[in-house]
PDBML (XML) file of the C-alpha atoms, coordinates in Angstrom:
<?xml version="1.0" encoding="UTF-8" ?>
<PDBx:datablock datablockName="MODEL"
   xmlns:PDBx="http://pdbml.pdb.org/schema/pdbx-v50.xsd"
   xmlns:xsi="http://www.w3.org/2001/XMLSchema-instance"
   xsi:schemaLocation="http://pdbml.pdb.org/schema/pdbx-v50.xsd pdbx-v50.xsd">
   <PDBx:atom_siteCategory>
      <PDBx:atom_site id="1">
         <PDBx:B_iso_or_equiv>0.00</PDBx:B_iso_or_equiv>
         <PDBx:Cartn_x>77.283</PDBx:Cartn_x>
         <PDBx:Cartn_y>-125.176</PDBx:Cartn_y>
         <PDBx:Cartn_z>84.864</PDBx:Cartn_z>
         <PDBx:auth_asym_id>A</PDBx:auth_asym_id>
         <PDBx:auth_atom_id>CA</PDBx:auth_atom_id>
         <PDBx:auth_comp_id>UNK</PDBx:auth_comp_id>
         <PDBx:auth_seq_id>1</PDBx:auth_seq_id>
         <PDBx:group_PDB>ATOM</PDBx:group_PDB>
         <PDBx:label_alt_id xsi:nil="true" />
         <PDBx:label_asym_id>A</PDBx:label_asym_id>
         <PDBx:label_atom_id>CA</PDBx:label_atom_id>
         <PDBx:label_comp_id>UNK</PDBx:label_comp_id>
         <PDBx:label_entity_id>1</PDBx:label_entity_id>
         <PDBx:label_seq_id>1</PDBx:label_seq_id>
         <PDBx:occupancy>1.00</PDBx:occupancy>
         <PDBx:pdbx_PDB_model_num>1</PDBx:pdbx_PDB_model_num>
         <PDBx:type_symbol>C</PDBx:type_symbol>
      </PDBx:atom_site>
      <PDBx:atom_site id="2">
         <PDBx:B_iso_or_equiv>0.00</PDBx:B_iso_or_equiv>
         <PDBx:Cartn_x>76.098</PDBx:Cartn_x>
         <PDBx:Cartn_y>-121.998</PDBx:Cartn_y>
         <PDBx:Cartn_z>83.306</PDBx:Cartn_z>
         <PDBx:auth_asym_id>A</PDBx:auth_asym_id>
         <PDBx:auth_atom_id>CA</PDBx:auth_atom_id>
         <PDBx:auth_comp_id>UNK</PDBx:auth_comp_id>
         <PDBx:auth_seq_id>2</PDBx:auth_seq_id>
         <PDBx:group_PDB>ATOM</PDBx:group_PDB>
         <PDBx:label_alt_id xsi:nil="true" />
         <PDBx:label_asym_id>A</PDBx:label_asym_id>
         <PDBx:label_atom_id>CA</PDBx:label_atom_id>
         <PDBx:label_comp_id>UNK</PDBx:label_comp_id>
         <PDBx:label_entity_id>1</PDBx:label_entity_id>
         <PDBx:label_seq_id>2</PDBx:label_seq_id>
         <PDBx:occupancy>1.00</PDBx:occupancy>
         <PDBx:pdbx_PDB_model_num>1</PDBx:pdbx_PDB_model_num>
         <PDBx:type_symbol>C</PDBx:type_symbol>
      </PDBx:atom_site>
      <PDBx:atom_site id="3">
         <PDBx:B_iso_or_equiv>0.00</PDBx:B_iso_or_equiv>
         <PDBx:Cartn_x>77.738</PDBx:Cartn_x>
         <PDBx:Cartn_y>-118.417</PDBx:Cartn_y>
         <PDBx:Cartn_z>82.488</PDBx:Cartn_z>
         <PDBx:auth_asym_id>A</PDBx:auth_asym_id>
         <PDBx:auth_atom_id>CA</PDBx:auth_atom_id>
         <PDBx:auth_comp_id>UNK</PDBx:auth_comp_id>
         <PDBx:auth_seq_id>3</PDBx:auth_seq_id>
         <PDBx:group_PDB>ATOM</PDBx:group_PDB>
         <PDBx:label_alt_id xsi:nil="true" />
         <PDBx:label_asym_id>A</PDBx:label_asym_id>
         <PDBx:label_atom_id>CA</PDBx:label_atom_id>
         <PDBx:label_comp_id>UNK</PDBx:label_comp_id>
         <PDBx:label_entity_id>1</PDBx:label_entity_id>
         <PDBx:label_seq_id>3</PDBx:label_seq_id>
         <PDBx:occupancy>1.00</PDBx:occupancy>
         <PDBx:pdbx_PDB_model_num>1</PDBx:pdbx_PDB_model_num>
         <PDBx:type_symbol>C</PDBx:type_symbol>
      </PDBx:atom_site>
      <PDBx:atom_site id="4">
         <PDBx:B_iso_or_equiv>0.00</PDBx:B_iso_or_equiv>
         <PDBx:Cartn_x>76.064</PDBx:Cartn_x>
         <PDBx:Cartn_y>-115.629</PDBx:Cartn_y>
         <PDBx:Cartn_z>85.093</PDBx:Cartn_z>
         <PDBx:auth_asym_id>A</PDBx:auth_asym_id>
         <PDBx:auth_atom_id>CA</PDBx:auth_atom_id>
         <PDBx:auth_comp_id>UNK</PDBx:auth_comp_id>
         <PDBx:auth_seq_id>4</PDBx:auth_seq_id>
         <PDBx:group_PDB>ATOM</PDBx:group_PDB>
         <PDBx:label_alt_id xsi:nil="true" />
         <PDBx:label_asym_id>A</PDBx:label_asym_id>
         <PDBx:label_atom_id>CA</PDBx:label_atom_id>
         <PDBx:label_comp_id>UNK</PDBx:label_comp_id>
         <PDBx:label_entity_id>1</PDBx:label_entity_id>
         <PDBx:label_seq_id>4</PDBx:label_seq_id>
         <PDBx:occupancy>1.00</PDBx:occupancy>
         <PDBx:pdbx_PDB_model_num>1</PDBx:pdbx_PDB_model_num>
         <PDBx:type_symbol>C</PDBx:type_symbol>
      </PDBx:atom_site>
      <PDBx:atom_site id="5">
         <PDBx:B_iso_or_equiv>0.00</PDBx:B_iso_or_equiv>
         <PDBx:Cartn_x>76.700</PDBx:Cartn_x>
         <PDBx:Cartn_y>-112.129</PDBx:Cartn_y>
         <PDBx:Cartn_z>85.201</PDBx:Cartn_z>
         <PDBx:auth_asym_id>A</PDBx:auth_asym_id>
         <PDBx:auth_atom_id>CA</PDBx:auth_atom_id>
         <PDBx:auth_comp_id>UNK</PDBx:auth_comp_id>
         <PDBx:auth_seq_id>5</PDBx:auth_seq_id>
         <PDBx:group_PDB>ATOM</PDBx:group_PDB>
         <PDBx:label_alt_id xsi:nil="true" />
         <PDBx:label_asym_id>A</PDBx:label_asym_id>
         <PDBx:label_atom_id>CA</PDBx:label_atom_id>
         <PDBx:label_comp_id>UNK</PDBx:label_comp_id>
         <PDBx:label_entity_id>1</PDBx:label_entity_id>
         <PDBx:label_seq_id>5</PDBx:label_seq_id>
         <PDBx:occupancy>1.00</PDBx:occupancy>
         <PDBx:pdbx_PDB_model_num>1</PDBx:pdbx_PDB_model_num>
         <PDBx:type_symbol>C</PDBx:type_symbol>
      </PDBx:atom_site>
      <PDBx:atom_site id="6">
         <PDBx:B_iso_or_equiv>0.00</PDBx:B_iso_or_equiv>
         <PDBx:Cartn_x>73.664</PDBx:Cartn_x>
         <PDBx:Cartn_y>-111.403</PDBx:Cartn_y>
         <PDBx:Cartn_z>87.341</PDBx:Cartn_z>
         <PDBx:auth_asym_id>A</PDBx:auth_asym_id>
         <PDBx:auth_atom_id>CA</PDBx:auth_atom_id>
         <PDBx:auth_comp_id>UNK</PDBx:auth_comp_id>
         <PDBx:auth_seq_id>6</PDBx:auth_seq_id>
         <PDBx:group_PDB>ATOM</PDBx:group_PDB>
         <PDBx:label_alt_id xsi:nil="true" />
         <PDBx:label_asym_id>A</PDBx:label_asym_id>
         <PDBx:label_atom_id>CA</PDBx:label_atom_id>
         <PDBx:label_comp_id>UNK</PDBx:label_comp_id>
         <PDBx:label_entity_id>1</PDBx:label_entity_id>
         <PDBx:label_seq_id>6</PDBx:label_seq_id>
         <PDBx:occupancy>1.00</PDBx:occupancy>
         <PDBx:pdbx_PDB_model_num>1</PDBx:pdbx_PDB_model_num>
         <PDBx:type_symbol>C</PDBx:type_symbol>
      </PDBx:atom_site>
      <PDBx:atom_site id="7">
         <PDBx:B_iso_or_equiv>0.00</PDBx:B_iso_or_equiv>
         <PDBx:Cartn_x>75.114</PDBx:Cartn_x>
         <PDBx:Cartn_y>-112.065</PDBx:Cartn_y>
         <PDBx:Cartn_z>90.574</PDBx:Cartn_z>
         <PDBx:auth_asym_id>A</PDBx:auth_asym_id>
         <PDBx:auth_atom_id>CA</PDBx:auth_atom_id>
         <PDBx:auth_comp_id>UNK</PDBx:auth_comp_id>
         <PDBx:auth_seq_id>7</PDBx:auth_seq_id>
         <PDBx:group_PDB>ATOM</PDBx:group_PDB>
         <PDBx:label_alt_id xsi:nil="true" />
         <PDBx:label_asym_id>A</PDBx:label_asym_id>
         <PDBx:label_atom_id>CA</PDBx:label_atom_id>
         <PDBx:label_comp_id>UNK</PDBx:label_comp_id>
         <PDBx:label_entity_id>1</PDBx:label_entity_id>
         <PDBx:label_seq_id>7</PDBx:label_seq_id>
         <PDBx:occupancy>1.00</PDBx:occupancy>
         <PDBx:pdbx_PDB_model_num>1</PDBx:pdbx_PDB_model_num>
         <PDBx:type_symbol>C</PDBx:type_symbol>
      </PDBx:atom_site>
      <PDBx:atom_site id="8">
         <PDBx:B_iso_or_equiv>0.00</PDBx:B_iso_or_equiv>
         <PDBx:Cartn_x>75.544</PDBx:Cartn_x>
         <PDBx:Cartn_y>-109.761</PDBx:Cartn_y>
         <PDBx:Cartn_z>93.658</PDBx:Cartn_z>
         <PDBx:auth_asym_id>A</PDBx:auth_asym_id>
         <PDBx:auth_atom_id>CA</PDBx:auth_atom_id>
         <PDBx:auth_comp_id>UNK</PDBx:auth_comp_id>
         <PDBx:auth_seq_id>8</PDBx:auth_seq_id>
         <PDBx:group_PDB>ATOM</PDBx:group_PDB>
         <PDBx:label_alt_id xsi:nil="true" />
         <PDBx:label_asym_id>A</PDBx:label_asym_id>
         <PDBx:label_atom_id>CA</PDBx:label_atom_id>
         <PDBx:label_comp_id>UNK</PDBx:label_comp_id>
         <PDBx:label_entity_id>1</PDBx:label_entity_id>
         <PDBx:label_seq_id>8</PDBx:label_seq_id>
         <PDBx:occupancy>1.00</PDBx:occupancy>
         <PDBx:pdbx_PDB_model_num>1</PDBx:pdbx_PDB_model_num>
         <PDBx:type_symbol>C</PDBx:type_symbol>
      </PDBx:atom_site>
      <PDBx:atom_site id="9">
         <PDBx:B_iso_or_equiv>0.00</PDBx:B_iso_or_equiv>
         <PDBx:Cartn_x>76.810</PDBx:Cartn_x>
         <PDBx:Cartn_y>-109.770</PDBx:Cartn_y>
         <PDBx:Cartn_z>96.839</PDBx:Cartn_z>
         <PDBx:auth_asym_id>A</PDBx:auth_asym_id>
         <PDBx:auth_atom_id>CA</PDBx:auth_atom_id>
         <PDBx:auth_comp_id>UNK</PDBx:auth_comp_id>
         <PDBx:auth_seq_id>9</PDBx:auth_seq_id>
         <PDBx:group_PDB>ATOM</PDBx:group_PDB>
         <PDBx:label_alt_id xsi:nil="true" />
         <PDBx:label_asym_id>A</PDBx:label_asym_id>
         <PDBx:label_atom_id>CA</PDBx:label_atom_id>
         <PDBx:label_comp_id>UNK</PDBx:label_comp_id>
         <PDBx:label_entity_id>1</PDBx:label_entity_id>
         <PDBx:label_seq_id>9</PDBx:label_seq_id>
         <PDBx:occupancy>1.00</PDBx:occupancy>
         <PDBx:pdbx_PDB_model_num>1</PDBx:pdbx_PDB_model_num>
         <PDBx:type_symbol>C</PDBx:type_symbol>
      </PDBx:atom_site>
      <PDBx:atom_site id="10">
         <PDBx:B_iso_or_equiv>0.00</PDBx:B_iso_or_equiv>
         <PDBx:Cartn_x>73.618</PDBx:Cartn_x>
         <PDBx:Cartn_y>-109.583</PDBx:Cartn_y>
         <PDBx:Cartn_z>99.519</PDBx:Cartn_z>
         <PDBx:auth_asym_id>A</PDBx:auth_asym_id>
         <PDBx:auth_atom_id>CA</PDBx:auth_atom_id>
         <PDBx:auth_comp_id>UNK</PDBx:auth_comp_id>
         <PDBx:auth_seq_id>10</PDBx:auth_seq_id>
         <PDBx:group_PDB>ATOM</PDBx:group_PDB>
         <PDBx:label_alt_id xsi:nil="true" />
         <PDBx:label_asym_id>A</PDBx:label_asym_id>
         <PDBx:label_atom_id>CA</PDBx:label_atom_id>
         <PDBx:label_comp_id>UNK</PDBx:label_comp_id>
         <PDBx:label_entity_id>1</PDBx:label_entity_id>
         <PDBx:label_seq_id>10</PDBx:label_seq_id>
         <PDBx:occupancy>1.00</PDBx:occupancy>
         <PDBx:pdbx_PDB_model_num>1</PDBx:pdbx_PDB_model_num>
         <PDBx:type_symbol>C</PDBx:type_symbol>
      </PDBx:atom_site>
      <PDBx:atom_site id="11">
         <PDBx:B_iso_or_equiv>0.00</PDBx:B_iso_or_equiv>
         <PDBx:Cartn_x>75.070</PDBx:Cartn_x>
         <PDBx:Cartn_y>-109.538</PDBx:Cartn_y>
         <PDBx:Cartn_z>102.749</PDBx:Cartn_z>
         <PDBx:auth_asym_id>A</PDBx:auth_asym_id>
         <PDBx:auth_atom_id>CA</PDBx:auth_atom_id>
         <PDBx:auth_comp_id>UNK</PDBx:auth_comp_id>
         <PDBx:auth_seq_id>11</PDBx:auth_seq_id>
         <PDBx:group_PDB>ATOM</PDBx:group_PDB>
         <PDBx:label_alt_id xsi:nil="true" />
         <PDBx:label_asym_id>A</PDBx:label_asym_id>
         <PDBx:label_atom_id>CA</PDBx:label_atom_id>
         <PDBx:label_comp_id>UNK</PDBx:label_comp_id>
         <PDBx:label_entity_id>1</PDBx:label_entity_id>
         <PDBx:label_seq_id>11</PDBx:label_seq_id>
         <PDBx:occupancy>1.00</PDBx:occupancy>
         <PDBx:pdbx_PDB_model_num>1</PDBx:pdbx_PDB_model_num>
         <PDBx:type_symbol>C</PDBx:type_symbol>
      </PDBx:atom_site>
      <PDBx:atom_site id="12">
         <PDBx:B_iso_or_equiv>0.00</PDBx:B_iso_or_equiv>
         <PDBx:Cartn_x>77.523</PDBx:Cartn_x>
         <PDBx:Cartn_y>-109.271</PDBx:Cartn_y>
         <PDBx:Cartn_z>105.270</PDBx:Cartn_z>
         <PDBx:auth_asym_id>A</PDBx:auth_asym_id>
         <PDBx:auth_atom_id>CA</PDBx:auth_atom_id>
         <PDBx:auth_comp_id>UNK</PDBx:auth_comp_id>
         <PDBx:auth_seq_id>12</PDBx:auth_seq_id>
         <PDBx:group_PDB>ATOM</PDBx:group_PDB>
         <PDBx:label_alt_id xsi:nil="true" />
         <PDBx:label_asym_id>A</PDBx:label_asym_id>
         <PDBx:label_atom_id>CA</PDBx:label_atom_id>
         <PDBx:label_comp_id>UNK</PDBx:label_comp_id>
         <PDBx:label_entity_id>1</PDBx:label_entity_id>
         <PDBx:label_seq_id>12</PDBx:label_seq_id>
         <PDBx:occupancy>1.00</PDBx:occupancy>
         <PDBx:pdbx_PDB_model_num>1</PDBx:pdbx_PDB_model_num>
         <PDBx:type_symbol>C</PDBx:type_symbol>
      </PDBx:atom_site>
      <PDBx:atom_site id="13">
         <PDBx:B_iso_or_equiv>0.00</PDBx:B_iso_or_equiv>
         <PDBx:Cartn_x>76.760</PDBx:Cartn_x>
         <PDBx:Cartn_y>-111.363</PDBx:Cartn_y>
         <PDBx:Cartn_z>108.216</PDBx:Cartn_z>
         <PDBx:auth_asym_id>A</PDBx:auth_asym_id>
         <PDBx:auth_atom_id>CA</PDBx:auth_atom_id>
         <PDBx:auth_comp_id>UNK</PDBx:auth_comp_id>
         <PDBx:auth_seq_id>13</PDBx:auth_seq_id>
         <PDBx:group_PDB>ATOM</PDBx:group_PDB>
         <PDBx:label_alt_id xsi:nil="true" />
         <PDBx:label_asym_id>A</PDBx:label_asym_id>
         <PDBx:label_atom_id>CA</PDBx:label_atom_id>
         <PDBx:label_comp_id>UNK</PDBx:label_comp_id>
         <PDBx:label_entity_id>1</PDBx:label_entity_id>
         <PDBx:label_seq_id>13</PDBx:label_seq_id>
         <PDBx:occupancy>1.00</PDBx:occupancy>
         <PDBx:pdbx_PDB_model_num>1</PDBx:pdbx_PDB_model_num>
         <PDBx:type_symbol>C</PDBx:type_symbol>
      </PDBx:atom_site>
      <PDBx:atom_site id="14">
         <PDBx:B_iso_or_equiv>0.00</PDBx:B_iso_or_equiv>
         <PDBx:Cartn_x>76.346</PDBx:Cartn_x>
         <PDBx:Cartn_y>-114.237</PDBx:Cartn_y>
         <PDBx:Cartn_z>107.210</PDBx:Cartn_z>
         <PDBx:auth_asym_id>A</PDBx:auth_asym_id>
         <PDBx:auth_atom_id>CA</PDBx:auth_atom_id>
         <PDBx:auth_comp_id>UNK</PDBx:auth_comp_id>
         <PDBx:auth_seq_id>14</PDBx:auth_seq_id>
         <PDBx:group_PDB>ATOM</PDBx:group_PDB>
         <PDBx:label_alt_id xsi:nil="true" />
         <PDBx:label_asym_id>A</PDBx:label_asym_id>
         <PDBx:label_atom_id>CA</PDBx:label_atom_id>
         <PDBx:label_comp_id>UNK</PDBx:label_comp_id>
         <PDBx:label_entity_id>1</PDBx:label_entity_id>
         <PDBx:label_seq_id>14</PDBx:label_seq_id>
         <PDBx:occupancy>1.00</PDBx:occupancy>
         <PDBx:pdbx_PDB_model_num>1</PDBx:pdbx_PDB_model_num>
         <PDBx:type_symbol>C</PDBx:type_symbol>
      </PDBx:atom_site>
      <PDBx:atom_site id="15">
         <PDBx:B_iso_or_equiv>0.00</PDBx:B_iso_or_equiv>
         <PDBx:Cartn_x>78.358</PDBx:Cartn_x>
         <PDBx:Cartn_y>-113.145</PDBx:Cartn_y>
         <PDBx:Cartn_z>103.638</PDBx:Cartn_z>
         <PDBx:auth_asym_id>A</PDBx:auth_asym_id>
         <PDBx:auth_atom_id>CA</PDBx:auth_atom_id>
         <PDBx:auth_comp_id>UNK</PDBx:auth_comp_id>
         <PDBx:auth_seq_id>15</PDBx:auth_seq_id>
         <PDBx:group_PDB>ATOM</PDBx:group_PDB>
         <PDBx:label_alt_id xsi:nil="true" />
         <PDBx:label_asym_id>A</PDBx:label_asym_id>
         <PDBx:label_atom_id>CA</PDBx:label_atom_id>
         <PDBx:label_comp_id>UNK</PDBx:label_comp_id>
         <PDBx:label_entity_id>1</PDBx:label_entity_id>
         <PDBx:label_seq_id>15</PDBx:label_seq_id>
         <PDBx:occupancy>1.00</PDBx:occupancy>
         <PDBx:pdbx_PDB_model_num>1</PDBx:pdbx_PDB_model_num>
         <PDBx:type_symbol>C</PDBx:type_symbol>
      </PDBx:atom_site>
      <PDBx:atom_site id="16">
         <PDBx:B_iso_or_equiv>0.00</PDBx:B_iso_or_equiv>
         <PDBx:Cartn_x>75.645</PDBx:Cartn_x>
         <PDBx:Cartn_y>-113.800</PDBx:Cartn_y>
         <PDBx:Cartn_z>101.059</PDBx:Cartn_z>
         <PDBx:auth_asym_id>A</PDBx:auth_asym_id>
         <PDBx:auth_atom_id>CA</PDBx:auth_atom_id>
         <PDBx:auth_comp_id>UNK</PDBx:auth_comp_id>
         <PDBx:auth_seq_id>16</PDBx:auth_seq_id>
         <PDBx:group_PDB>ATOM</PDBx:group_PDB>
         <PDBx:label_alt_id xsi:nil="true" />
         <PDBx:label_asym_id>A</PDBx:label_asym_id>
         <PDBx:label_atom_id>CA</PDBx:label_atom_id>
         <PDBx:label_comp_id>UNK</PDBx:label_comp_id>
         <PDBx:label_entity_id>1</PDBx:label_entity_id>
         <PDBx:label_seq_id>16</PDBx:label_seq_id>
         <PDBx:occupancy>1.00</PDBx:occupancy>
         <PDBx:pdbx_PDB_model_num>1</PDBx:pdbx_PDB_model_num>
         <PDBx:type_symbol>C</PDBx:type_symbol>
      </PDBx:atom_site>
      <PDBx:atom_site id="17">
         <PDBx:B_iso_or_equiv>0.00</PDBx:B_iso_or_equiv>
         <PDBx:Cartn_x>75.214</PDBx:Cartn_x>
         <PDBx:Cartn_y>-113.600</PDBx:Cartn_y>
         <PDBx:Cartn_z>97.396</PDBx:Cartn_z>
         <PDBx:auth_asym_id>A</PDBx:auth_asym_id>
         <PDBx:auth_atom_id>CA</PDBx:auth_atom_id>
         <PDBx:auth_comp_id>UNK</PDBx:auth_comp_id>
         <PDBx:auth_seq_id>17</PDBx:auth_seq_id>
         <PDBx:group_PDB>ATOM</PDBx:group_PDB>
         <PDBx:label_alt_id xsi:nil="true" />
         <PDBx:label_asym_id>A</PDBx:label_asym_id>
         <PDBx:label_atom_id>CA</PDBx:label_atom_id>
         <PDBx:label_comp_id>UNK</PDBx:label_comp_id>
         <PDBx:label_entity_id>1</PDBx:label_entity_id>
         <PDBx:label_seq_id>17</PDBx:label_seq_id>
         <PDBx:occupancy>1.00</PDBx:occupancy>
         <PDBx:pdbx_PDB_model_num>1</PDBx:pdbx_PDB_model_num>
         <PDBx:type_symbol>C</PDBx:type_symbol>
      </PDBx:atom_site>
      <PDBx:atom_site id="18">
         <PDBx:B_iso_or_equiv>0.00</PDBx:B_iso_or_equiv>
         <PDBx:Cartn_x>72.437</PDBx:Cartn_x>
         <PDBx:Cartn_y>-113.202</PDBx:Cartn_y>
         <PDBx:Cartn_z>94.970</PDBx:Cartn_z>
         <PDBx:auth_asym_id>A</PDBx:auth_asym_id>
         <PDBx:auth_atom_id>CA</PDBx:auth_atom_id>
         <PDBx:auth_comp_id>UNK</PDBx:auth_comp_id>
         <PDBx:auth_seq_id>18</PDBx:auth_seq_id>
         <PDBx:group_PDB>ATOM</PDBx:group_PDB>
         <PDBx:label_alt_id xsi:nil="true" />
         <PDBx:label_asym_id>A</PDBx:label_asym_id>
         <PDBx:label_atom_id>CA</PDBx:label_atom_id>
         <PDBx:label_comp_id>UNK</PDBx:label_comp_id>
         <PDBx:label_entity_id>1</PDBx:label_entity_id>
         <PDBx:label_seq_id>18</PDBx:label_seq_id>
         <PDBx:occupancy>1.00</PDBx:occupancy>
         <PDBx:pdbx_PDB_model_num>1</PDBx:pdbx_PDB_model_num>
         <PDBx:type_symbol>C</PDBx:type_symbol>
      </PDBx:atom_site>
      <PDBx:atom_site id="19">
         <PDBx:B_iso_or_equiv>0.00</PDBx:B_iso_or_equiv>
         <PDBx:Cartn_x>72.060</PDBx:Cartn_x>
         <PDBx:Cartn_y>-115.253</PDBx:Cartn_y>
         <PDBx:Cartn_z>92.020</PDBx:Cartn_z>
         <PDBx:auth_asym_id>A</PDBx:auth_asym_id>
         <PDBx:auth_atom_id>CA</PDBx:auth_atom_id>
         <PDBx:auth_comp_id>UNK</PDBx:auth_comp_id>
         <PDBx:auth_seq_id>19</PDBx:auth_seq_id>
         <PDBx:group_PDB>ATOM</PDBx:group_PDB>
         <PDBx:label_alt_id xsi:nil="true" />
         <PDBx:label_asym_id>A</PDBx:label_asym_id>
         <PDBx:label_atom_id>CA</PDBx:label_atom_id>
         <PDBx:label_comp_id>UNK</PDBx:label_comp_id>
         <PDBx:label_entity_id>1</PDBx:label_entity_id>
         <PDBx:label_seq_id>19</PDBx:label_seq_id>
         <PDBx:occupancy>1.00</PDBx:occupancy>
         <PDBx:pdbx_PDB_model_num>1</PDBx:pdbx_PDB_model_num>
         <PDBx:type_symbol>C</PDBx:type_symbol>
      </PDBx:atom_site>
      <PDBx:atom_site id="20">
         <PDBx:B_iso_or_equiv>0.00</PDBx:B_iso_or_equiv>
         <PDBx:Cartn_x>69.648</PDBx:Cartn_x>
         <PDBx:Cartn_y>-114.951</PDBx:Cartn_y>
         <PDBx:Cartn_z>88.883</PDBx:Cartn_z>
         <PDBx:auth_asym_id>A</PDBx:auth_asym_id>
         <PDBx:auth_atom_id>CA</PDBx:auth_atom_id>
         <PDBx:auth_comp_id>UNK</PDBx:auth_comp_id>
         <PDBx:auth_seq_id>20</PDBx:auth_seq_id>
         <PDBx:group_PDB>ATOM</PDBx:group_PDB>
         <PDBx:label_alt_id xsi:nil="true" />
         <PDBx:label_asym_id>A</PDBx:label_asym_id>
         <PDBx:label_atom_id>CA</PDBx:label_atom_id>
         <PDBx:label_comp_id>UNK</PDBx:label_comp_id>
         <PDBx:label_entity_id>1</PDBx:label_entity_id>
         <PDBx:label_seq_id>20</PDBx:label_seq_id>
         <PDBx:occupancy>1.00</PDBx:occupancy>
         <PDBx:pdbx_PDB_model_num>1</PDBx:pdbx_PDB_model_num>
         <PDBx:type_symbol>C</PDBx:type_symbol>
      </PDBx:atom_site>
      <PDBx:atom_site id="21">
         <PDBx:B_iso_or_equiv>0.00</PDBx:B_iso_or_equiv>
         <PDBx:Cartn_x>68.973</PDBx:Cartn_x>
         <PDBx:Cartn_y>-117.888</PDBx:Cartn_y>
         <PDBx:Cartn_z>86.838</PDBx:Cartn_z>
         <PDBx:auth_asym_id>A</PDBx:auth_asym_id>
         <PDBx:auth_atom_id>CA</PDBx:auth_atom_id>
         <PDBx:auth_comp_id>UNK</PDBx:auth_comp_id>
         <PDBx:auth_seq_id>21</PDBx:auth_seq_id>
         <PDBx:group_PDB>ATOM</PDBx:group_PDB>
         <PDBx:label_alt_id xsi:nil="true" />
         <PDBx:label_asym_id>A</PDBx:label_asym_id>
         <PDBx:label_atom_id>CA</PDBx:label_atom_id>
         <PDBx:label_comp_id>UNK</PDBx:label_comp_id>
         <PDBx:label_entity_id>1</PDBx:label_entity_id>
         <PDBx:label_seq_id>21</PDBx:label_seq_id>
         <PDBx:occupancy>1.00</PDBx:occupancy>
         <PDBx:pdbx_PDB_model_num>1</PDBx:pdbx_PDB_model_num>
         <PDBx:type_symbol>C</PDBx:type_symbol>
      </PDBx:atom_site>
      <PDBx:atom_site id="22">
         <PDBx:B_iso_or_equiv>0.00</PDBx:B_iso_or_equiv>
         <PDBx:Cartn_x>66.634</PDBx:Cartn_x>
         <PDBx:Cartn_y>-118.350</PDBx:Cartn_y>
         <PDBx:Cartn_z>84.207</PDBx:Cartn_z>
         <PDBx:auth_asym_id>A</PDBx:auth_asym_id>
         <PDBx:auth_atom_id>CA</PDBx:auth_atom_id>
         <PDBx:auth_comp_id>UNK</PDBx:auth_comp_id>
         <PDBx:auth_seq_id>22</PDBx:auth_seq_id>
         <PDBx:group_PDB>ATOM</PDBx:group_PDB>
         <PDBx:label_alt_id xsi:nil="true" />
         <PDBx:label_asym_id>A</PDBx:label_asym_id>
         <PDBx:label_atom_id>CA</PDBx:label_atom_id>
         <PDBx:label_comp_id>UNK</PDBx:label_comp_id>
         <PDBx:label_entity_id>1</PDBx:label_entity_id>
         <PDBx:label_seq_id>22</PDBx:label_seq_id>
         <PDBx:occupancy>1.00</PDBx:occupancy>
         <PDBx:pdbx_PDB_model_num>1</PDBx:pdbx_PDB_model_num>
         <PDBx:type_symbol>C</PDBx:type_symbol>
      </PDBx:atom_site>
      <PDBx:atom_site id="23">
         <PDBx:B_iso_or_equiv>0.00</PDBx:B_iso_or_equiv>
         <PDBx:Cartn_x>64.068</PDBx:Cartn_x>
         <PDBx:Cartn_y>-120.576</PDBx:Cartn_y>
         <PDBx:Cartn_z>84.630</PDBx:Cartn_z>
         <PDBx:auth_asym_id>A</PDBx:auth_asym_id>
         <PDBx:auth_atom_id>CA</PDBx:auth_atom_id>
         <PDBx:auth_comp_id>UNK</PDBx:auth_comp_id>
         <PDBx:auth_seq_id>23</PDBx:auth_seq_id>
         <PDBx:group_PDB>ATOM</PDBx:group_PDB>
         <PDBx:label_alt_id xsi:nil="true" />
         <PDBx:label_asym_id>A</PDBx:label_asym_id>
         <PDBx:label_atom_id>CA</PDBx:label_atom_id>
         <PDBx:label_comp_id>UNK</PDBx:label_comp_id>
         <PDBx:label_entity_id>1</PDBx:label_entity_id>
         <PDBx:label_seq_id>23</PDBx:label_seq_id>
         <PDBx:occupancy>1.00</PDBx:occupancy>
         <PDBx:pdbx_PDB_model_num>1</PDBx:pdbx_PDB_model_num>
         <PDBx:type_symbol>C</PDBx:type_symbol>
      </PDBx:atom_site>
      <PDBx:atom_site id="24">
         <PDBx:B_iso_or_equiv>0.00</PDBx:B_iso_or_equiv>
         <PDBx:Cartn_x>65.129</PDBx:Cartn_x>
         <PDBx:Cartn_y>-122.727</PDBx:Cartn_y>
         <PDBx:Cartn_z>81.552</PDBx:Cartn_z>
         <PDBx:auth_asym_id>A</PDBx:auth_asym_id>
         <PDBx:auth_atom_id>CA</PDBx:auth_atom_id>
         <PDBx:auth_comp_id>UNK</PDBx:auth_comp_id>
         <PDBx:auth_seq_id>24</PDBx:auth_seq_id>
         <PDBx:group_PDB>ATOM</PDBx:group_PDB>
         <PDBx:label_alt_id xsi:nil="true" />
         <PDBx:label_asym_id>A</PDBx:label_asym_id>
         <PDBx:label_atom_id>CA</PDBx:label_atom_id>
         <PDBx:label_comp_id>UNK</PDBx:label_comp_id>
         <PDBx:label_entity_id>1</PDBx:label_entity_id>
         <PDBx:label_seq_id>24</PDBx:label_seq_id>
         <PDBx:occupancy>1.00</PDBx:occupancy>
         <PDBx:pdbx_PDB_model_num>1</PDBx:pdbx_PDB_model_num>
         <PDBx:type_symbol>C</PDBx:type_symbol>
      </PDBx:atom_site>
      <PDBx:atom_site id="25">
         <PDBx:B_iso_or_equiv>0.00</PDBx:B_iso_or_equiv>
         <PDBx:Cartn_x>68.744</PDBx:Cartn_x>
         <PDBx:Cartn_y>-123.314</PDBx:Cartn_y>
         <PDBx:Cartn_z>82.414</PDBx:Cartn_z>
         <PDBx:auth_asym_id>A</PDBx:auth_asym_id>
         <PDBx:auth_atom_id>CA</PDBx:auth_atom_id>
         <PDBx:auth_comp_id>UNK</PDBx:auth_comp_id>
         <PDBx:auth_seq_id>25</PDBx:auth_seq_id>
         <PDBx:group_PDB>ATOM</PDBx:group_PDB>
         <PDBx:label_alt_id xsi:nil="true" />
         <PDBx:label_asym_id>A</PDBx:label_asym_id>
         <PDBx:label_atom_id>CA</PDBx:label_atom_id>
         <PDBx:label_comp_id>UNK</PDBx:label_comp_id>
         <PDBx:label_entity_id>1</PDBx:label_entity_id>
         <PDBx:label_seq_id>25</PDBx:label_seq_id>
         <PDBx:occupancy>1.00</PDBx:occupancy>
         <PDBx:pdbx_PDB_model_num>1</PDBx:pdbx_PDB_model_num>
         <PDBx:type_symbol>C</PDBx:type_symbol>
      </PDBx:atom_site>
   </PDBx:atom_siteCategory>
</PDBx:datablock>
């Protein structure tokens, strides 16, 4: 697991989020 505070919903139909992860975690 991982902290994130980049994350955002993307859309509504289907709902959808957003995630950024570095690319070292």
């Amino acid at each position: 697991g991982m902290l994130g505070a980049w994350v955002s919903q993307a859309t509504f139909n289907p709902p959808g989020i957003t995630v950024a992860i570095a690319k070292d975690r």
